[in-house]
Protein backbone atom coordinates (compact mmCIF):
# COMPACT_ATOMS: atom_id res chain seq x y z
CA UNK A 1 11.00 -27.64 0.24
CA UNK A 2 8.07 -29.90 -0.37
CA UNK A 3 5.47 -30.69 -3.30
CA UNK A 4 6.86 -27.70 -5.35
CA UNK A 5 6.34 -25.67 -2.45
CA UNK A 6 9.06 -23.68 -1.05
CA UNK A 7 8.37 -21.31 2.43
CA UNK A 8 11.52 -18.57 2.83
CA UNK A 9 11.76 -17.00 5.93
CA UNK A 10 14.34 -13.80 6.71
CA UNK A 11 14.43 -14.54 10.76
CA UNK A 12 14.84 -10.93 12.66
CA UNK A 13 16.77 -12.65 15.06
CA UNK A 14 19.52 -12.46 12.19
CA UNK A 15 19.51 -8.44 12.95
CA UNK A 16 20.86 -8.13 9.20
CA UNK A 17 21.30 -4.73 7.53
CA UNK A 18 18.74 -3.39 5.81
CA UNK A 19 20.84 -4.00 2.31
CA UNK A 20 21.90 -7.54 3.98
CA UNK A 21 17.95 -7.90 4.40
CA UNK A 22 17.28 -7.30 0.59
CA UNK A 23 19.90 -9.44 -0.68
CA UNK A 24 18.05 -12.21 1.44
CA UNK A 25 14.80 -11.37 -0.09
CA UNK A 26 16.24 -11.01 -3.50
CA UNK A 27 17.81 -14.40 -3.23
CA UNK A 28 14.31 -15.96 -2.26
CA UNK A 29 12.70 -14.34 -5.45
CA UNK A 30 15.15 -15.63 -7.43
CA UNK A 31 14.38 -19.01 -6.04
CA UNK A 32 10.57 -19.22 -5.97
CA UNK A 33 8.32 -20.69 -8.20
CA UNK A 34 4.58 -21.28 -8.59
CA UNK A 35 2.93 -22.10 -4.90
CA UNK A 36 6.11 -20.13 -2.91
CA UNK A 37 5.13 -18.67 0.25
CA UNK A 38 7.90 -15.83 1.01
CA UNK A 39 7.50 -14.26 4.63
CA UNK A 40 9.34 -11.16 5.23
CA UNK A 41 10.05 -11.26 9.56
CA UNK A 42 9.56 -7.13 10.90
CA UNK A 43 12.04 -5.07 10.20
CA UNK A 44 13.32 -2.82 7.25
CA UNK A 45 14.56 -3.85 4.15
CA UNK A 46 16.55 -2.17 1.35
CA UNK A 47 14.62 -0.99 -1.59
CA UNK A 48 15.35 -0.48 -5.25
CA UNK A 49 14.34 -4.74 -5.59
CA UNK A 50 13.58 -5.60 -9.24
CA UNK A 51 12.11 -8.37 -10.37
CA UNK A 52 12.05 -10.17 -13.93
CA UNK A 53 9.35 -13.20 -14.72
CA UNK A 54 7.83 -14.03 -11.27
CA UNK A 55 5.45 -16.43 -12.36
CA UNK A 56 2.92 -18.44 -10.28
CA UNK A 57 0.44 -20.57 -11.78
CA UNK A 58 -3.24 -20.77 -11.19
CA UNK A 59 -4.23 -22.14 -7.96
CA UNK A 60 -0.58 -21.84 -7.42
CA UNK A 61 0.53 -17.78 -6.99
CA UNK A 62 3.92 -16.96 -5.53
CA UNK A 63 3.17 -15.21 -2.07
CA UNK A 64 5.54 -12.08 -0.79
CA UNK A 65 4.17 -10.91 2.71
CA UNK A 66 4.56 -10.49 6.31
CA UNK A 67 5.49 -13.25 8.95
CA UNK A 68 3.48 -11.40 11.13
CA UNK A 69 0.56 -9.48 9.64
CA UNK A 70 0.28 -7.15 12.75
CA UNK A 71 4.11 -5.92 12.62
CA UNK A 72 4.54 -5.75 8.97
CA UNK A 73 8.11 -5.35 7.14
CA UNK A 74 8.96 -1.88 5.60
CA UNK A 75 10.59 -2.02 2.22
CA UNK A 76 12.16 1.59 2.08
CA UNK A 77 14.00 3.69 -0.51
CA UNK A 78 15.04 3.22 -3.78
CA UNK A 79 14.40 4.66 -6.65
CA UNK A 80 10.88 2.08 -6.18
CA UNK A 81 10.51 -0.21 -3.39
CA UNK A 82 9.99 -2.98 -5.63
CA UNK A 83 9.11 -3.45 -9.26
CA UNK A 84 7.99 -6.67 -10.71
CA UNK A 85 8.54 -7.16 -14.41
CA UNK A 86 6.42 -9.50 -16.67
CA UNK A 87 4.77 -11.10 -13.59
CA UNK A 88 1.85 -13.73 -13.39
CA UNK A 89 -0.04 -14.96 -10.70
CA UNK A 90 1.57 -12.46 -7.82
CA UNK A 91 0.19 -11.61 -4.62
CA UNK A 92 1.92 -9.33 -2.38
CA UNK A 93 0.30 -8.48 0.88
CA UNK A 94 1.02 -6.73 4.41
CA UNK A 95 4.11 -5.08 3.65
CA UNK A 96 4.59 -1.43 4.11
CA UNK A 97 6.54 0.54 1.29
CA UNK A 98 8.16 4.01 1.83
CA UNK A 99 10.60 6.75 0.82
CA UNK A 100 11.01 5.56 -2.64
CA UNK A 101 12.24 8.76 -5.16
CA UNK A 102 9.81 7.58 -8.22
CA UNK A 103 7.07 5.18 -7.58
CA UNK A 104 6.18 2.75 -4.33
CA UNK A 105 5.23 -0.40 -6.13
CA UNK A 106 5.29 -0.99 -9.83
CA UNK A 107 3.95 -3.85 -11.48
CA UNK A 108 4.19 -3.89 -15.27
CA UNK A 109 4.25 -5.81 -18.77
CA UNK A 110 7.96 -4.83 -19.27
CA UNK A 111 7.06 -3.24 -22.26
CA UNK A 112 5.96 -6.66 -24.10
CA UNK A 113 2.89 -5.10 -24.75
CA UNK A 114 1.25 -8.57 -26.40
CA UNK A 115 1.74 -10.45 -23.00
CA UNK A 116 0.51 -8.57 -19.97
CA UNK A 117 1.25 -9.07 -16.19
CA UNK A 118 -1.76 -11.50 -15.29
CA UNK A 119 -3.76 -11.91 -12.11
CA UNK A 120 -2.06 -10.03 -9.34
CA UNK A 121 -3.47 -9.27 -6.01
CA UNK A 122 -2.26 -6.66 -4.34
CA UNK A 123 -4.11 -7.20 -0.43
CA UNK A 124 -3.26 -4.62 3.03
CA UNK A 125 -0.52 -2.56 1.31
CA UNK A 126 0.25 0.46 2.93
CA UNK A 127 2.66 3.48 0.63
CA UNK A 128 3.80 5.75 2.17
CA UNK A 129 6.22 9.52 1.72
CA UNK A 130 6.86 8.93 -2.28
CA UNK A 131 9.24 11.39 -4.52
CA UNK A 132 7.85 13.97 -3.30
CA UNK A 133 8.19 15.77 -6.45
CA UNK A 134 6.91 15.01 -10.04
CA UNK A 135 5.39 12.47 -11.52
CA UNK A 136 6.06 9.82 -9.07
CA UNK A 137 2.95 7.56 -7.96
CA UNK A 138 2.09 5.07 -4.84
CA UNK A 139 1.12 2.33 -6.96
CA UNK A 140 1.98 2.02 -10.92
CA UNK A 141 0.98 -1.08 -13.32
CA UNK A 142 1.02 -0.73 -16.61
CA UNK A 143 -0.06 -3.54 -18.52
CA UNK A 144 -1.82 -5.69 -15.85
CA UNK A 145 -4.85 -7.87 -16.82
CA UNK A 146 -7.23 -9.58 -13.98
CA UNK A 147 -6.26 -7.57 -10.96
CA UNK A 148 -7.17 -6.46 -7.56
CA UNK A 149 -6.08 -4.07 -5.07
CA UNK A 150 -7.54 -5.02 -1.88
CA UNK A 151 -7.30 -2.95 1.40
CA UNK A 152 -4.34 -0.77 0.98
CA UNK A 153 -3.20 2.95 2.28
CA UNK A 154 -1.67 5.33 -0.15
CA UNK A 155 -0.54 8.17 1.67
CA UNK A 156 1.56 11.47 -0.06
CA UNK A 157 2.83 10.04 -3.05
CA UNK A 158 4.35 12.65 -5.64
CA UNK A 159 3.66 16.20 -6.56
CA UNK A 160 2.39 15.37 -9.93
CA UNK A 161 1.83 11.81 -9.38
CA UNK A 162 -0.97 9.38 -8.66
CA UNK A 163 -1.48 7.51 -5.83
CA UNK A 164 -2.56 4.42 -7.93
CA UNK A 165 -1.38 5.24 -11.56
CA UNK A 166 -3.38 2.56 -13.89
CA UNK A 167 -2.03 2.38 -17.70
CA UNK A 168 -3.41 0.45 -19.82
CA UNK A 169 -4.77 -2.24 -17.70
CA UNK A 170 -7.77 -3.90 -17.90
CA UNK A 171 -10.33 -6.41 -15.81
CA UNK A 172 -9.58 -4.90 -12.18
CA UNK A 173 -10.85 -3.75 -9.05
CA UNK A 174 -9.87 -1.73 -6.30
CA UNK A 175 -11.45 -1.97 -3.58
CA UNK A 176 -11.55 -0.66 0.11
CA UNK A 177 -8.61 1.78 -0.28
CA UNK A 178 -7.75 4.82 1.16
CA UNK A 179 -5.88 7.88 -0.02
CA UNK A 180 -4.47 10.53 1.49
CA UNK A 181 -2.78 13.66 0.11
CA UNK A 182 -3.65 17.22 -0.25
CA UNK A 183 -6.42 19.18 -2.20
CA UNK A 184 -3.64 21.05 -4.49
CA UNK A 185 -1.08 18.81 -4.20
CA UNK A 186 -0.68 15.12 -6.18
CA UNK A 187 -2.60 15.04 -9.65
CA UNK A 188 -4.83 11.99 -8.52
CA UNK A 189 -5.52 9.86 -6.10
CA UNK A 190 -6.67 6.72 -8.28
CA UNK A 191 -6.15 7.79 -12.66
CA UNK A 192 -7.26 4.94 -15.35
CA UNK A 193 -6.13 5.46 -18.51
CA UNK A 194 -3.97 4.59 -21.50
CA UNK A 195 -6.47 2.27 -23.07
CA UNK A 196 -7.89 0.64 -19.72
CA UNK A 197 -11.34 -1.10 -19.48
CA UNK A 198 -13.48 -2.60 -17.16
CA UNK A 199 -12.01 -1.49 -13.56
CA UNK A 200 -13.91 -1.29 -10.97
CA UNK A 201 -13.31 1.61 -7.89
CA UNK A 202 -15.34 0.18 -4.80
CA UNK A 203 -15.48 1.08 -1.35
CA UNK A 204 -12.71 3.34 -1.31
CA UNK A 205 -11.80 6.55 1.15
CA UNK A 206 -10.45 9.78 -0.73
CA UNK A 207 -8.99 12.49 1.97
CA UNK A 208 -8.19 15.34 0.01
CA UNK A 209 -6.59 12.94 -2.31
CA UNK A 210 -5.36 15.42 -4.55
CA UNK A 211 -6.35 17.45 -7.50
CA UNK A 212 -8.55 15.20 -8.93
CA UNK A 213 -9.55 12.34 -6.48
CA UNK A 214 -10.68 9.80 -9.03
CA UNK A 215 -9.10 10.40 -12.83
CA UNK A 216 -11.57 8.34 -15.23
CA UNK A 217 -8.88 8.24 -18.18
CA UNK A 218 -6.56 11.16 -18.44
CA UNK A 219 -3.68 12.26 -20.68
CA UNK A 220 -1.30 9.19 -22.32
CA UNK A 221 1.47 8.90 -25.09
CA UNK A 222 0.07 7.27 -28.26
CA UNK A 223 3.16 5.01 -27.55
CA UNK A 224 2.17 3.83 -24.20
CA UNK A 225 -1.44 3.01 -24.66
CA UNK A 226 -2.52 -1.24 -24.29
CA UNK A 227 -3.44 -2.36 -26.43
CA UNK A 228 -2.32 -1.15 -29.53
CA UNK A 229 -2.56 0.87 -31.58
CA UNK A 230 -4.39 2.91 -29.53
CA UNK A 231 -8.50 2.02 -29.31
CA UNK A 232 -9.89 5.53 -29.37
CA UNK A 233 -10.06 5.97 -25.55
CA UNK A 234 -8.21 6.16 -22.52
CA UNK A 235 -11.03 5.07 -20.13
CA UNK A 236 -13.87 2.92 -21.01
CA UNK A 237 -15.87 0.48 -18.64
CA UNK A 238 -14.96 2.09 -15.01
CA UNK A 239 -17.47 1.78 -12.43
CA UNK A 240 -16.67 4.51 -9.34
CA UNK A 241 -18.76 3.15 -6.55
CA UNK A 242 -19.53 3.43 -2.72
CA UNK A 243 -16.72 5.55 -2.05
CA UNK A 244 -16.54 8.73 -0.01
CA UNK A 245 -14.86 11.81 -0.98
CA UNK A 246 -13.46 14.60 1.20
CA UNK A 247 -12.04 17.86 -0.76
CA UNK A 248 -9.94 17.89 -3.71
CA UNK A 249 -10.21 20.29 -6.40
CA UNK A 250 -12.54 18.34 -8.06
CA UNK A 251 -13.75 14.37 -6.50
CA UNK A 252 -14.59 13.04 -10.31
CA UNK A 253 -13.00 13.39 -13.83
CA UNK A 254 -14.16 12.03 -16.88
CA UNK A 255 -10.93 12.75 -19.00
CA UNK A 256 -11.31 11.04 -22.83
CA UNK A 257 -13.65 8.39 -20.57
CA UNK A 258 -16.73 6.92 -22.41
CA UNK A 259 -18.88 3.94 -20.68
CA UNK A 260 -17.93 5.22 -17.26
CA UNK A 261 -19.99 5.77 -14.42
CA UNK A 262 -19.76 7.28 -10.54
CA UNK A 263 -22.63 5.65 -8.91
CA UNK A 264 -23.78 5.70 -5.26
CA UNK A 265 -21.17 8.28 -4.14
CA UNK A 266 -20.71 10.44 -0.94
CA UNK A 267 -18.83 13.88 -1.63
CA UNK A 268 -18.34 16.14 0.99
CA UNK A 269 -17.04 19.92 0.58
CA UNK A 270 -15.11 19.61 -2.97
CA UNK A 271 -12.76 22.87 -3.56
CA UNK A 272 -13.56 23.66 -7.25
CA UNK A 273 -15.71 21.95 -8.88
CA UNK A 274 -17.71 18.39 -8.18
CA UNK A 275 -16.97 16.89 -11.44
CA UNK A 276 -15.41 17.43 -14.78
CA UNK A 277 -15.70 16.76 -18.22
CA UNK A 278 -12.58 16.83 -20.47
CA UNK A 279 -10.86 15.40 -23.18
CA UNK A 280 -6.43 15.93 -23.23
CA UNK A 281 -6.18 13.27 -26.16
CA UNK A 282 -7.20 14.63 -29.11
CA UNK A 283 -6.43 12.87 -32.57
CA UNK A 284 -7.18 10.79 -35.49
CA UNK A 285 -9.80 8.24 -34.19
CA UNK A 286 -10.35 8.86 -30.26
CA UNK A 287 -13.88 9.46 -29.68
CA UNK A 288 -14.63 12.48 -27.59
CA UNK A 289 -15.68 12.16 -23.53
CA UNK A 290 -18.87 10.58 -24.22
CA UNK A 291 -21.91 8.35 -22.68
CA UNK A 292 -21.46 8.09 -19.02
CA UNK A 293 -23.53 8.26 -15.95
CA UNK A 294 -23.37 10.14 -12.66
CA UNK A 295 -26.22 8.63 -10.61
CA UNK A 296 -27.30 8.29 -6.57
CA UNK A 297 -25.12 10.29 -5.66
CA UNK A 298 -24.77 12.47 -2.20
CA UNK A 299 -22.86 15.83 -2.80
CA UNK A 300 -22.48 18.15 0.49
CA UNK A 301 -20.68 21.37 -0.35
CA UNK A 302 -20.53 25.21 0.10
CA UNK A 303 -21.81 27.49 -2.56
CA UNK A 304 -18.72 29.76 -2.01
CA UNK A 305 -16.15 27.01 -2.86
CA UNK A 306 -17.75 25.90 -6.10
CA UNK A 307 -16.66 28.11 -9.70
CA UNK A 308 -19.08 25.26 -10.95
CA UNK A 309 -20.91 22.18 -10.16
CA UNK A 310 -19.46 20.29 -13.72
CA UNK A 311 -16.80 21.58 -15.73
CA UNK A 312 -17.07 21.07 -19.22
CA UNK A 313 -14.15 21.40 -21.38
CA UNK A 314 -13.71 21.35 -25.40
CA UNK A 315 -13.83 18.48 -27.50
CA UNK A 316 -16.69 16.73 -25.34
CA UNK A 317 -19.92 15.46 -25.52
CA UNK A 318 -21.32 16.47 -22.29
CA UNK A 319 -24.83 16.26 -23.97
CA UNK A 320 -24.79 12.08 -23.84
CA UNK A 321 -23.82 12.13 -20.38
CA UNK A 322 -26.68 11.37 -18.05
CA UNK A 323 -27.41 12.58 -14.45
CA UNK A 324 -30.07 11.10 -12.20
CA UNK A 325 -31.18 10.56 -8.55
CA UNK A 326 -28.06 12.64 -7.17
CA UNK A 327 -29.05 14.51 -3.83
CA UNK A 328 -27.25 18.06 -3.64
CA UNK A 329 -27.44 19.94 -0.53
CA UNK A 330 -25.10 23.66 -0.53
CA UNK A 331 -24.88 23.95 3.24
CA UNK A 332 -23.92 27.72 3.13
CA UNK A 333 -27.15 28.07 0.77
CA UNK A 334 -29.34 25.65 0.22
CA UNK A 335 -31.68 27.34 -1.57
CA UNK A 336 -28.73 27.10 -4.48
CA UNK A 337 -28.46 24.01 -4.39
CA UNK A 338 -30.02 22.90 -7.69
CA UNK A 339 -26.89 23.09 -10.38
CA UNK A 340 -26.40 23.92 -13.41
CA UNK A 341 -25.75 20.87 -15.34
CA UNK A 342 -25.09 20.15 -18.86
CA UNK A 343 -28.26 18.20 -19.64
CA UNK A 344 -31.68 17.72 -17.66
CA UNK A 345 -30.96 15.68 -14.24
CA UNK A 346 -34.02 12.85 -13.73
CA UNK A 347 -35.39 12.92 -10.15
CA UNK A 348 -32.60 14.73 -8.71
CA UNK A 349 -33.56 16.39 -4.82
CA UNK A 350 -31.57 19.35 -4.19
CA UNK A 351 -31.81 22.12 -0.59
CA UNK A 352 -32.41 19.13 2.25
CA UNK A 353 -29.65 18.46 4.46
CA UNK A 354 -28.39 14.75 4.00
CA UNK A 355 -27.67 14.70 8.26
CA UNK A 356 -24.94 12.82 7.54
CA UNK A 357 -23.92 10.68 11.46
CA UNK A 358 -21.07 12.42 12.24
CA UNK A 359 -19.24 14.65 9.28
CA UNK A 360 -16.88 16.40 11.68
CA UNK A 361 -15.88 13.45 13.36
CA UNK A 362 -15.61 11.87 9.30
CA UNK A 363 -18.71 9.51 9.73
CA UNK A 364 -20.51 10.10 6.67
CA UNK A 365 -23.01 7.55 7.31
CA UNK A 366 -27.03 8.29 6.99
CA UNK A 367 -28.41 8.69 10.02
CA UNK A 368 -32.32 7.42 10.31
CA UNK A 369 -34.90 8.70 8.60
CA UNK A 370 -32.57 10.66 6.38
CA UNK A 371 -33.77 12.17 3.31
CA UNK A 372 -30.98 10.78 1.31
CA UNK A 373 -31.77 7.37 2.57
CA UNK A 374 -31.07 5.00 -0.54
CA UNK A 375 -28.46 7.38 -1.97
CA UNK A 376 -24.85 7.92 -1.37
CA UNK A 377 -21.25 6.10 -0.53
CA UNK A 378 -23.62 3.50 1.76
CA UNK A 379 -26.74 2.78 0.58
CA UNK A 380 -25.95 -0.32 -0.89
CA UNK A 381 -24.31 -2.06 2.31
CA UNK A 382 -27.36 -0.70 4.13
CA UNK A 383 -29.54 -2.45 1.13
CA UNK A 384 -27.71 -5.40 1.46
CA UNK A 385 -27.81 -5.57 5.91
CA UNK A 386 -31.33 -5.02 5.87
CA UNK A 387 -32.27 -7.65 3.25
């Protein structure tokens, strides 16, 4: 231990137990303080850890990850992996969680609702084989302000779950995730709601990442909204952007959302529908769905999987949402490709095949000379190499 700084090691030449494995690592949390470096060696440690007031401080965050980046430890079982409460200035990175019965990783405010979990980085996470049934999500914070969730897998998380669940959090990005599920199976793959703002989705992979692949606010007790009391949204201030979709009932959900947008988008064959409208909080002072965009957009899908292209439901304004610059090509029928939208798309191109690189092969890339050049999950990047 040196300058405030102390490095905790679990050495797999110890061959401990997986339950001697998370006393170790429990003992080293307990320990740690702002600028702690904890290095889990391979090798597969207990679940069920929990976690009270790990605080860092800033330029000083307490560290848990891998000794070696390229064999990473696997925290398994439990009823989560690992649950930090009231946290502040927490990375965790390179670890692999699995088999948990209720929810991977949860990070949350422990109910304190007036003092949030602050800056935490979650960075090359991989979730794996949670529940299976319910409820249960990859990822859950409730409560979390300043955040990012960098490079992680979320693979088959619960029934009725999420594979990141966001309540009430606000100031965030996720960003070069992917999520993999099934297309009737697992409510979401990423759902903001409960009062969150100003998350950002960028870069991100959906695989059939279920029902609804992105959840732009959703359905939450009046009890469990942040702040309080509750400001008359669940979602406002989420930006959905550069990400590719594959399946799912429906890719996009605006759900009680307002200031939201899905911008610069690549779907690919959705089941149902390509986006919805909705509102499942209804009350005294919550604003209906309201004022967002859908915009440069690349939607690829078959004419005989779609009941609609947008699914409006009651208690919405679908008439202040705007659509523009979105490129729709129905493979099976391209002469329907135009859809039937709620209000008057600007400049949208509909019939021309996008010829995506390789969309077999799941290389959704533009190739050259492309009519959807400028459009879709990677027109920016390409923006950006060619400047």
């Amino acid at each position: 231990m040196a300058l405030g700084l102390l490095s905790w090691y679990i050495p797999k030449e110890h061959d401990l137990e997986p339950s001697r494995r998370k006393l170790e690592l429990e003992r080293a949390l307990a320990e740690a303080k702002p600028g702690s470096v904890i290095l889990l060696e391979p090798g597969v440690y207990e679940g069920g850890i929990y976690v009270e007031n790990l605080r860092g401080e800033p330029g000083k965050p307490i560290v848990i990850g891998a000794e070696d980046p390229l064999n990473p430890p696997v925290i398994n079982g439990g009823r989560e992996c690992l649950h930090l409460v009231e946290p502040a200035y927490v990375e965790v990175r390179d670890i692999i969680f699995s088999g948990a019965s209720e929810n991977g990783l949860n990070v949350d405010d422990g109910g304190s609702y007036e003092t949030p979990a602050i800056v935490i980085t979650l960075r090359n996470l991989k979730v794996v084989d949670i529940g299976p049934e319910g409820n249960r999500d990859g990822i859950k914070m409730s409560g979390v302000d300043s955040f990012a969730i960098e490079n992680c897998t979320v693979e088959r998380w619960g029934s009725g779950g999420s594979g990141i669940d966001l309540v009430g959090c606000h100031n965030g990005i996720i960003v070069g995730c992917v999520f993999r599920h099934g297309d009737d199976v697992g409510a979401s793959g990423i759902q903001v709601k409960g009062g969150s703002c100003n998350v950002t989705i960028r870069g991100c992979r959906f695989e059939h990442a279920g029902l609804r692949a992105v959840n732009i606010g959703g359905s939450t007790d009046m009890g469990y909204f942040r702040p309080q009391p509750p400001p008359g949204y669940e979602a406002k201030g989420v930006l959905v952007e550069g990400c590719v979709f594959l399946g799912s009932e429906a890719p996009i959900a605006f759900v009680g959302a307002e200031g939201s947008a899905a911008r610069f988008n690549t779907i690919y064959r959705p089941r149902r529908w390509i986006l919805r409208i909705l509102q499942e909080t209804v009350g005294p002072g919550f604003a209906p769905c309201r004022d967002c965009d859908f915009t440069d957009n690349v939607i690829y899908f078959m004419s005989r999987e779609i009941a609609e292209a947008v699914n409006v439901g009651s208690n919405t304004s679908p008439e202040t949402f705007r659509f523009a610059r979105n490129f729709w090509y129905a493979a099976d029928d391209p002469g329907s490709s135009a859809p039937i939208l709620p209000v008057e798309e600007e400049d949208g191109v509909y019939g021309l095949d996008p010829d995506f690189a390789d969309p077999e092969g799941g290389d959704f890339r533009l190739k050259p000379g492309s009519p959807a050049t400028g459009k879709g999950a990677f027109a920016q990047a390409d923006e950006a190499e060619g400047e």
